[in-house]
PDB file of N, CA and C in Angstrom:
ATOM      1  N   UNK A   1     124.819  93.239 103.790  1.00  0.00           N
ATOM      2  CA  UNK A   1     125.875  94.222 103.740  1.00  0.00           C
ATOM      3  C   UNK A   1     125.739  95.219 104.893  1.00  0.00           C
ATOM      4  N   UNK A   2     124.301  95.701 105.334  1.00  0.00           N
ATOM      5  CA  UNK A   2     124.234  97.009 106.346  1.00  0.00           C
ATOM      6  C   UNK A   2     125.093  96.350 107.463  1.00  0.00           C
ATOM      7  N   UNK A   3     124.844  94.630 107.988  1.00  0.00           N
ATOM      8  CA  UNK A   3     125.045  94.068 109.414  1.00  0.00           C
ATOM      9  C   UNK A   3     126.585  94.562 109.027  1.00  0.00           C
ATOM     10  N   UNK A   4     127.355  94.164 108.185  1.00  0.00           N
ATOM     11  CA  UNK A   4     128.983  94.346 108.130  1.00  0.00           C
ATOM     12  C   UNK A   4     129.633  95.797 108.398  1.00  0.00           C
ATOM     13  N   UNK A   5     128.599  97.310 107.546  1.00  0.00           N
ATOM     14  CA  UNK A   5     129.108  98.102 108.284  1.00  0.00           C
ATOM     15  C   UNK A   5     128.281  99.040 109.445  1.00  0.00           C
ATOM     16  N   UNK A   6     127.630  98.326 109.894  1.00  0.00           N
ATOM     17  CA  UNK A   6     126.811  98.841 111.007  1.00  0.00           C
ATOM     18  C   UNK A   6     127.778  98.874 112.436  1.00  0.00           C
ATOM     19  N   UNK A   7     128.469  97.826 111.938  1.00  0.00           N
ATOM     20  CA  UNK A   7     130.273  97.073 112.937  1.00  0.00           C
ATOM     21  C   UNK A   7     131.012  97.466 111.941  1.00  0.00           C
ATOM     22  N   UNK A   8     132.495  98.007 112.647  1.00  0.00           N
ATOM     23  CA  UNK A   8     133.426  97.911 111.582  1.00  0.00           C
ATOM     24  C   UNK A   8     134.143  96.708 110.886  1.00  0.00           C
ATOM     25  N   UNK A   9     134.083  96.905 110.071  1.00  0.00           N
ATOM     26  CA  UNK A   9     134.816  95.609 108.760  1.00  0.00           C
ATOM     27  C   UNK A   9     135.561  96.200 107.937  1.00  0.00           C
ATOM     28  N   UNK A  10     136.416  94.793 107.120  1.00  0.00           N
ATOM     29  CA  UNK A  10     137.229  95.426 106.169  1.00  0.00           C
ATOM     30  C   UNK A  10     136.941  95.164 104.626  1.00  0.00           C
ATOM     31  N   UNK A  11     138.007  95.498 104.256  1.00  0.00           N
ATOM     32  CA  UNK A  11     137.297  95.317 102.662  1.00  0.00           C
ATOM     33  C   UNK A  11     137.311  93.495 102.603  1.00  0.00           C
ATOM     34  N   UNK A  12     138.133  92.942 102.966  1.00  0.00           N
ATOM     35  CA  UNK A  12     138.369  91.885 102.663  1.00  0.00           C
ATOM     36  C   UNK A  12     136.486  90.983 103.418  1.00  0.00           C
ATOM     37  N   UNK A  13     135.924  91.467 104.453  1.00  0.00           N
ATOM     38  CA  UNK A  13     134.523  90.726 104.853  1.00  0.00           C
ATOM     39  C   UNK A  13     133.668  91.556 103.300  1.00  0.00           C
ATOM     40  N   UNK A  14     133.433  92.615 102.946  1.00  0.00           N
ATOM     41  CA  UNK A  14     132.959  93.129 102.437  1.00  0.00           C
ATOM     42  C   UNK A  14     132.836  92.330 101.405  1.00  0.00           C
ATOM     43  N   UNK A  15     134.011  92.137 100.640  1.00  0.00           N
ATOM     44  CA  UNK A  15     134.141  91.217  98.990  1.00  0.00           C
ATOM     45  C   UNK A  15     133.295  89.812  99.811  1.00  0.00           C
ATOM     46  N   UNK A  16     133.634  88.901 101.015  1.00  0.00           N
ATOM     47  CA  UNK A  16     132.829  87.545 100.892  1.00  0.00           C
ATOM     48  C   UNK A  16     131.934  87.705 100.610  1.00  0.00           C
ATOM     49  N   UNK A  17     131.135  88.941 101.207  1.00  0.00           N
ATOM     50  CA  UNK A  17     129.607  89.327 101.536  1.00  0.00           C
ATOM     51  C   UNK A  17     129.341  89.401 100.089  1.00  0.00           C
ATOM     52  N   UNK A  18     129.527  90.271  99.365  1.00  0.00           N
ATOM     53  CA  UNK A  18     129.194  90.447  98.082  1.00  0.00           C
ATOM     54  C   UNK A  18     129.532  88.923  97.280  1.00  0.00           C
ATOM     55  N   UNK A  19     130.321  88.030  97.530  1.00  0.00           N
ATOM     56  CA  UNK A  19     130.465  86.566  96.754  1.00  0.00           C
ATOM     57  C   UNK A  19     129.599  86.286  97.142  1.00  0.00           C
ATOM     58  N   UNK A  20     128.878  85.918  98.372  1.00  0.00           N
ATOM     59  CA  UNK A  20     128.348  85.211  98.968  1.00  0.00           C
ATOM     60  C   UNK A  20     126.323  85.559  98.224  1.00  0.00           C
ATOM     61  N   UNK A  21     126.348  87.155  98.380  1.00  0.00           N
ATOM     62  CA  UNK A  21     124.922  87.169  97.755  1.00  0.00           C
ATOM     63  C   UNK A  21     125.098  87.339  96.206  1.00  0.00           C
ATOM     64  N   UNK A  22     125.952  87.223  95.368  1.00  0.00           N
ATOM     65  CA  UNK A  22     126.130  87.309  93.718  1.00  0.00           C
ATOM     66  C   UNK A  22     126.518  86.072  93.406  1.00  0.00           C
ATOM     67  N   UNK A  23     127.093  85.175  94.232  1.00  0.00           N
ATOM     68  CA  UNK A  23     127.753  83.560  93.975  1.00  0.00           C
ATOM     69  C   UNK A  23     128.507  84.167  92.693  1.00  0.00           C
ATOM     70  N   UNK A  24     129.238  85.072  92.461  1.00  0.00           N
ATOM     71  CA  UNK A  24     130.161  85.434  91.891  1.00  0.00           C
ATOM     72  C   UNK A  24     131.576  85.799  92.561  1.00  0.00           C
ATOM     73  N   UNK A  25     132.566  85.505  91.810  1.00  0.00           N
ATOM     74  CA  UNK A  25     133.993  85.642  92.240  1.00  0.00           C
ATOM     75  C   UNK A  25     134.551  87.242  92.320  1.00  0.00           C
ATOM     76  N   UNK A  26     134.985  87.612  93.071  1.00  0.00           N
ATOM     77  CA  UNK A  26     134.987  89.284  92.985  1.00  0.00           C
ATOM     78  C   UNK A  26     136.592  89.286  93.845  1.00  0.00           C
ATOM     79  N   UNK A  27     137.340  90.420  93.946  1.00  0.00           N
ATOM     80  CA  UNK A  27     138.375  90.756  94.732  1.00  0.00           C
ATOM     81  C   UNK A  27     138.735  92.260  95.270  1.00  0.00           C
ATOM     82  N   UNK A  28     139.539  92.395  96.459  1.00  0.00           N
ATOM     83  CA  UNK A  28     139.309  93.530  97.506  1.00  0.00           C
ATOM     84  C   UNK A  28     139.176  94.305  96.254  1.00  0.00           C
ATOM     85  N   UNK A  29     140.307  94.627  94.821  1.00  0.00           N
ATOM     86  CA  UNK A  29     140.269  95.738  94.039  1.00  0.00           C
ATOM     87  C   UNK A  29     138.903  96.148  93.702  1.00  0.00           C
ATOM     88  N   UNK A  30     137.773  95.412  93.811  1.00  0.00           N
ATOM     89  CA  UNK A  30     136.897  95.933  93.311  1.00  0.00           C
ATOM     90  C   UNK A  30     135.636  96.790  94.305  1.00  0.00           C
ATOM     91  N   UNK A  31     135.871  96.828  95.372  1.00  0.00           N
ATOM     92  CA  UNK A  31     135.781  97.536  96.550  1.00  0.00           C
ATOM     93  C   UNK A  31     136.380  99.007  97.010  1.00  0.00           C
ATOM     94  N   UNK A  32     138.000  98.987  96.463  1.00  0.00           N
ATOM     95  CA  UNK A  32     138.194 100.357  97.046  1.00  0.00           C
ATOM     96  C   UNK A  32     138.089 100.969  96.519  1.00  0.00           C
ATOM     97  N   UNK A  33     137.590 101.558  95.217  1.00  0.00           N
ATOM     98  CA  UNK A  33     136.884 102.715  94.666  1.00  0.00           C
ATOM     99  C   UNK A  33     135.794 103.133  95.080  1.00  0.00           C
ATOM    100  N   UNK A  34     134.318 102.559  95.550  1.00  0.00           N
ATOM    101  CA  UNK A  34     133.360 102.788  95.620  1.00  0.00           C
ATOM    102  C   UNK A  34     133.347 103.546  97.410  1.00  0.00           C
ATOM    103  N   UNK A  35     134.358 102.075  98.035  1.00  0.00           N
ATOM    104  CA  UNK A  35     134.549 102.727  99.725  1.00  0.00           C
ATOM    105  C   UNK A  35     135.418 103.961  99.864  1.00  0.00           C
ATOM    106  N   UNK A  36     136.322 104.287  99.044  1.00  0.00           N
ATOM    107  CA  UNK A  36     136.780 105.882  99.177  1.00  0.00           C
ATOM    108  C   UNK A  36     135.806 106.854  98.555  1.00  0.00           C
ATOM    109  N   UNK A  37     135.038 106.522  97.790  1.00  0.00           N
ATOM    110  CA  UNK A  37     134.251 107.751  97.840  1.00  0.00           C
ATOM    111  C   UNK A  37     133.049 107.728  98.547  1.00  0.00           C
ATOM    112  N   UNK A  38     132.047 106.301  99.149  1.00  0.00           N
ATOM    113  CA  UNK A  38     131.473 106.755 100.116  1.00  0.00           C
ATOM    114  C   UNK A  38     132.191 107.618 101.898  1.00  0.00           C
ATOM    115  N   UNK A  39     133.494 107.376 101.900  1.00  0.00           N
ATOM    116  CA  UNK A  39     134.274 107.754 102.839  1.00  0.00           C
ATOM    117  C   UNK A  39     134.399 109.153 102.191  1.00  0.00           C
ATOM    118  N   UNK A  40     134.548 109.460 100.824  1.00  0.00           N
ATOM    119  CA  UNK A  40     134.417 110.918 100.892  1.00  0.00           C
ATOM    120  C   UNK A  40     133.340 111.888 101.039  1.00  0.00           C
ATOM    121  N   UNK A  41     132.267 111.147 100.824  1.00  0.00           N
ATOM    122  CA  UNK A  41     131.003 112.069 100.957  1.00  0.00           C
ATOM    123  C   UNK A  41     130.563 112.128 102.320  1.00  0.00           C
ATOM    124  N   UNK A  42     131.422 111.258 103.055  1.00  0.00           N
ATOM    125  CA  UNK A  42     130.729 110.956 104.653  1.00  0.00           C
ATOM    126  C   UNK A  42     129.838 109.918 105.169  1.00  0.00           C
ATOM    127  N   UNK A  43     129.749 109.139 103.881  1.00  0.00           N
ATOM    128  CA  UNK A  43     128.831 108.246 104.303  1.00  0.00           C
ATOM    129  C   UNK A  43     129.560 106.630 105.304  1.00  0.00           C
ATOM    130  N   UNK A  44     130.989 106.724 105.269  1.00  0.00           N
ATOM    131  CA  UNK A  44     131.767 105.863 106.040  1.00  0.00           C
ATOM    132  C   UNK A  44     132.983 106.489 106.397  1.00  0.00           C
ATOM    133  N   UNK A  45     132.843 105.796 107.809  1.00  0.00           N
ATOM    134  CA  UNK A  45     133.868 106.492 108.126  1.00  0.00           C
ATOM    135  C   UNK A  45     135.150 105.493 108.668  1.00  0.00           C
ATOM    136  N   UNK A  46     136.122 105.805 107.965  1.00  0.00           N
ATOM    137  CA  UNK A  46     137.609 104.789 108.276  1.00  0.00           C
ATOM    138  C   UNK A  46     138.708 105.130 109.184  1.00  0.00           C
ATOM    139  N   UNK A  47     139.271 103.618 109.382  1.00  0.00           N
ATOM    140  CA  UNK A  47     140.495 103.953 110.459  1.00  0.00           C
ATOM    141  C   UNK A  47     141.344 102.542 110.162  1.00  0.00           C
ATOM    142  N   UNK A  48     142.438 103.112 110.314  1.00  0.00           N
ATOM    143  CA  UNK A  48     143.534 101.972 110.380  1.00  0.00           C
ATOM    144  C   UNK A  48     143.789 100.691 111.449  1.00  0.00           C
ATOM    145  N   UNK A  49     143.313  99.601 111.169  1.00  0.00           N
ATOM    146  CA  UNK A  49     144.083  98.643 111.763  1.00  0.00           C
ATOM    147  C   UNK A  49     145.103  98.257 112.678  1.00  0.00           C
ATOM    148  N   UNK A  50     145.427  98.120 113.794  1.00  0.00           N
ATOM    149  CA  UNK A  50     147.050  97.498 113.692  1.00  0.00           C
ATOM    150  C   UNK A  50     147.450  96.799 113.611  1.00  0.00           C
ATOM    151  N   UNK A  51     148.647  96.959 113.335  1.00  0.00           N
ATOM    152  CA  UNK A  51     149.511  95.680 112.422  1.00  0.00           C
ATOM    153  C   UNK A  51     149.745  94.472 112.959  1.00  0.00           C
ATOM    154  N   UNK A  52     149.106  93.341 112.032  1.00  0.00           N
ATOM    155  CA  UNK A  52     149.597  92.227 112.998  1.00  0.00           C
ATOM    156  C   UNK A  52     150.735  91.196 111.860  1.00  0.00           C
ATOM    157  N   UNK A  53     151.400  90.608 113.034  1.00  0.00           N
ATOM    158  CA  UNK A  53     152.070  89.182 112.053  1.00  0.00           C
ATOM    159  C   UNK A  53     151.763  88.235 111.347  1.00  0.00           C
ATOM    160  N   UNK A  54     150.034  88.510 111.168  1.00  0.00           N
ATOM    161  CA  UNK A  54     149.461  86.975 110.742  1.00  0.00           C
ATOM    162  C   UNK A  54     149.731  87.975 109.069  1.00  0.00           C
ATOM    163  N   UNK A  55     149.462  89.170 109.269  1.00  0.00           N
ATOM    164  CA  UNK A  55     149.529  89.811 107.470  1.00  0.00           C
ATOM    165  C   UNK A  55     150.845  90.475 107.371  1.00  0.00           C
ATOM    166  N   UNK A  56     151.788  90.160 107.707  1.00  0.00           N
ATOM    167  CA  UNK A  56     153.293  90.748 107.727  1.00  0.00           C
ATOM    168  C   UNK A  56     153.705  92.045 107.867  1.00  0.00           C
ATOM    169  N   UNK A  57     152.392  92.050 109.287  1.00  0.00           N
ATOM    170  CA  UNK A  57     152.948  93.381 109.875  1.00  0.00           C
ATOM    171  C   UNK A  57     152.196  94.650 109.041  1.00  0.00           C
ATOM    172  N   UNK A  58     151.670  94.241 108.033  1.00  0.00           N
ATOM    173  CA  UNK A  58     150.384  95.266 107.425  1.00  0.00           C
ATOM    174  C   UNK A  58     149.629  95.742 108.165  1.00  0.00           C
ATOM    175  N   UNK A  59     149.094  97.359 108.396  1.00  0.00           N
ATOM    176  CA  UNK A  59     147.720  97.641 108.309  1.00  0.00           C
ATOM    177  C   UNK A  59     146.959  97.087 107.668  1.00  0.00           C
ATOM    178  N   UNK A  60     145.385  97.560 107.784  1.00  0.00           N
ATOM    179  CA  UNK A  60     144.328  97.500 107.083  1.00  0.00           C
ATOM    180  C   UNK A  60     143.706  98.636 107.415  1.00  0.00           C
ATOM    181  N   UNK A  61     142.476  99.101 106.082  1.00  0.00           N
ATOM    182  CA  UNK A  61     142.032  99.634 106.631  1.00  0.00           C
ATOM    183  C   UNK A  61     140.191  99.227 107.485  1.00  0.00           C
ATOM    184  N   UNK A  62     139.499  99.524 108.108  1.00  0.00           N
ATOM    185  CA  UNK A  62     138.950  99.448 108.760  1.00  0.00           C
ATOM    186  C   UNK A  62     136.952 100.321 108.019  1.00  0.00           C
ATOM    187  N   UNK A  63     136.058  99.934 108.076  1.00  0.00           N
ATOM    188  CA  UNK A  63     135.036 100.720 107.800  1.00  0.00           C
ATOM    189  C   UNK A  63     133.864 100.849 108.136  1.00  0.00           C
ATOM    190  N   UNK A  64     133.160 102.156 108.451  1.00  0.00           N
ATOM    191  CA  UNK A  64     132.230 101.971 109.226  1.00  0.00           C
ATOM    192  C   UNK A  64     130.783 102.932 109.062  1.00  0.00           C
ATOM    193  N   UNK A  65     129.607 102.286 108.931  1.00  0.00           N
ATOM    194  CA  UNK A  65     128.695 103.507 108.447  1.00  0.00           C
ATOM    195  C   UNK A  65     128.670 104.442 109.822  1.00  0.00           C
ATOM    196  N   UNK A  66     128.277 105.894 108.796  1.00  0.00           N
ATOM    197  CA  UNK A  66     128.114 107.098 109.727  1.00  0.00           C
ATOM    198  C   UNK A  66     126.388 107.024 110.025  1.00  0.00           C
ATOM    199  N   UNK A  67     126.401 107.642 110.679  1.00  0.00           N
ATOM    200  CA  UNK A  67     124.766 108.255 110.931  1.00  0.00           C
ATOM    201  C   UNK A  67     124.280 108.941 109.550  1.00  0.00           C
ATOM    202  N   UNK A  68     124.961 109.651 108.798  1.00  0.00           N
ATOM    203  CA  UNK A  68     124.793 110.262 107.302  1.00  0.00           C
ATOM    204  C   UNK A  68     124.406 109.115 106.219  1.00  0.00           C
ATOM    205  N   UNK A  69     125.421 107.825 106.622  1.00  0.00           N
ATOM    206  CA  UNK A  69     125.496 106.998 105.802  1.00  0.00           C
ATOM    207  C   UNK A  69     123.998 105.970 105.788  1.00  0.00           C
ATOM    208  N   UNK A  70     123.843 105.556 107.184  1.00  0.00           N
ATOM    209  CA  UNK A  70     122.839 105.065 107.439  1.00  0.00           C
ATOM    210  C   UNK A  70     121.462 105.409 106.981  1.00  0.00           C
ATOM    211  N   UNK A  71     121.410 106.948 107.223  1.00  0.00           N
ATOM    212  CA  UNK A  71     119.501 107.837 106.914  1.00  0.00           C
ATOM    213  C   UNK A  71     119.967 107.566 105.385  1.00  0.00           C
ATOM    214  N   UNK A  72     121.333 108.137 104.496  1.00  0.00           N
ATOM    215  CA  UNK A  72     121.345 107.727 103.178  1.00  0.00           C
ATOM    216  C   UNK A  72     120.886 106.383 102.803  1.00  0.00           C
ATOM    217  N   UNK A  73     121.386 105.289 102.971  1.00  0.00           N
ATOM    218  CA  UNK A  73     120.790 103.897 103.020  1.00  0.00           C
ATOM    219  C   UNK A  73     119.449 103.236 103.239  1.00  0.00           C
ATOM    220  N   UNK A  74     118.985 104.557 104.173  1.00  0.00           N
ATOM    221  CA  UNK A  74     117.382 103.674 104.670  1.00  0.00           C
ATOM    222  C   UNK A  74     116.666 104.690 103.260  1.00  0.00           C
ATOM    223  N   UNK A  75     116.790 105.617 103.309  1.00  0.00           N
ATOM    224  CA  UNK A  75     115.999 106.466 101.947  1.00  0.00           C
ATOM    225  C   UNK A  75     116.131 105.669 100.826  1.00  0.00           C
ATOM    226  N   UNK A  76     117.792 105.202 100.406  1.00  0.00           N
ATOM    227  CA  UNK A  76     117.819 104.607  98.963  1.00  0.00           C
ATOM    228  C   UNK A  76     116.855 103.625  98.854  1.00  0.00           C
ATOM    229  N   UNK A  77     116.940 102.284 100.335  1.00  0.00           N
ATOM    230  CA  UNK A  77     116.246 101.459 100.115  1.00  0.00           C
ATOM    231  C   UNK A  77     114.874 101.697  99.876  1.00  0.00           C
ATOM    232  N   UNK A  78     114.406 102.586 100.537  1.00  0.00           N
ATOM    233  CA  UNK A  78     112.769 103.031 100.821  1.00  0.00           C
ATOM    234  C   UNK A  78     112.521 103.271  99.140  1.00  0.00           C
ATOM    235  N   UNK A  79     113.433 103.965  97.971  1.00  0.00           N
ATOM    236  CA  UNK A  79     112.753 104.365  97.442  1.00  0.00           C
ATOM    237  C   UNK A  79     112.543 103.282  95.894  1.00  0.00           C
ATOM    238  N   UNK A  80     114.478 102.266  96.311  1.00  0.00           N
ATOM    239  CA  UNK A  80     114.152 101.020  95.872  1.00  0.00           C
ATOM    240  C   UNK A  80     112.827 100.249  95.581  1.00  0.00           C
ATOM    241  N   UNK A  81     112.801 100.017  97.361  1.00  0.00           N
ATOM    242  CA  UNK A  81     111.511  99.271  97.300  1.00  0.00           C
ATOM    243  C   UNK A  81     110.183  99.811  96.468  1.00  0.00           C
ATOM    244  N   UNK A  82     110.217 100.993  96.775  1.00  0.00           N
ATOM    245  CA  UNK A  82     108.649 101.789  96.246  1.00  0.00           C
ATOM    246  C   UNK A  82     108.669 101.264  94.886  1.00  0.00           C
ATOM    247  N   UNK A  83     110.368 101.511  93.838  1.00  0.00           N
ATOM    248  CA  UNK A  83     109.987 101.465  92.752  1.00  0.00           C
ATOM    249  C   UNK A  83     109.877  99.655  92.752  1.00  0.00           C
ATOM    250  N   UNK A  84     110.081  98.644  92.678  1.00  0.00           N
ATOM    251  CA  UNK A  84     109.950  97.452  92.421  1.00  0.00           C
ATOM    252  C   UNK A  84     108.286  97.069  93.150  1.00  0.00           C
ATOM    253  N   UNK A  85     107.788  97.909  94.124  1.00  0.00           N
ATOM    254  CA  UNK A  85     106.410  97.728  93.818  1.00  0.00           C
ATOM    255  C   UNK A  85     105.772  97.981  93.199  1.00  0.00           C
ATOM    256  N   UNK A  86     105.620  98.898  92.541  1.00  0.00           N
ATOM    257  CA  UNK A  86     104.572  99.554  91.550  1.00  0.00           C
ATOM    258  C   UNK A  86     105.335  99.208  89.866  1.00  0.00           C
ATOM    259  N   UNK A  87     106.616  98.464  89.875  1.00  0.00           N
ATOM    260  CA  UNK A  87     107.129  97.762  88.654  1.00  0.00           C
ATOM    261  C   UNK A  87     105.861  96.335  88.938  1.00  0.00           C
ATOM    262  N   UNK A  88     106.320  95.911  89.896  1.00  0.00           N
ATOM    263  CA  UNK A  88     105.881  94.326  89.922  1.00  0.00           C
ATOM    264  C   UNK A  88     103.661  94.599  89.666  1.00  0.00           C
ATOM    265  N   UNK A  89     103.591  95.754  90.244  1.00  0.00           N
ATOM    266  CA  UNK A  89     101.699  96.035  90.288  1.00  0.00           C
ATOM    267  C   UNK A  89     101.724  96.293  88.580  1.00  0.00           C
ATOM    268  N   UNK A  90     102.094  97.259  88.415  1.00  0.00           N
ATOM    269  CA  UNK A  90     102.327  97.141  86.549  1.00  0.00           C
ATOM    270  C   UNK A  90     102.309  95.748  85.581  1.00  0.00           C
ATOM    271  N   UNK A  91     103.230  95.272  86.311  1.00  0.00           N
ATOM    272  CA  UNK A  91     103.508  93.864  85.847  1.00  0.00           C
ATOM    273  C   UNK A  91     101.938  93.189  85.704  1.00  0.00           C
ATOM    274  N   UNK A  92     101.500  92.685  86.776  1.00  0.00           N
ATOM    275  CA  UNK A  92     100.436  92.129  87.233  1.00  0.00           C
ATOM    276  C   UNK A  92      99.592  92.577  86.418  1.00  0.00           C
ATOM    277  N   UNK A  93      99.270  93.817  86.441  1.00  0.00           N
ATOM    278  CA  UNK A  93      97.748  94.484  85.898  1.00  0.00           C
ATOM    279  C   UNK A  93      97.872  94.588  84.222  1.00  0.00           C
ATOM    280  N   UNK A  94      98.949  93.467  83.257  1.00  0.00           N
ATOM    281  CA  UNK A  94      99.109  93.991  82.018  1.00  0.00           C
ATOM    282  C   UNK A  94      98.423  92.796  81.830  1.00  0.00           C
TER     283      UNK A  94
END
């Protein structure tokens, strides 16, 4: 997921990405709630598309991590990871 918005993408790469690591069926609706409010806290930042004929002349919109979004992301993971180590050392030592 980071490689997709490290570059801008849309919701529509976003949902494969998420099929692709859940091998579950998912659709854009279930995406734009979560991306407007990381876009509201600052953690992505969006822009419109232009319109082409292959989508009948539709926008899209466009998304992209911030520098905010990113240090947010490397912390969550950092603290992810910490906890699934000392779950899995627990594990071990029972």
């Amino acid at each position: 997921m980071y490689h997709l918005l490290k570059n801008e993408t849309n919701s529509t790469n976003i949902v494969k990405s998420l099929q692709d690591v859940s091998n579950k069926k998912a659709n854009n609706a279930v995406v734009h709630t979560p991306l407007s409010r990381l876009v509201r806290k600052g953690y992505l930042s969006v822009h419109w598309e232009a319109s082409k004929p292959v989508r009948g002349g539709k926008r899209r919109k466009s998304y992209q991590l911030t520098k905010k979004g990113a240090q947010i992301l490397s912390e969550s993971l950092e603290i992810k990871f910490k906890f699934w180590q000392e779950s899995k050392e627990n594990i071990n030592n029972q």
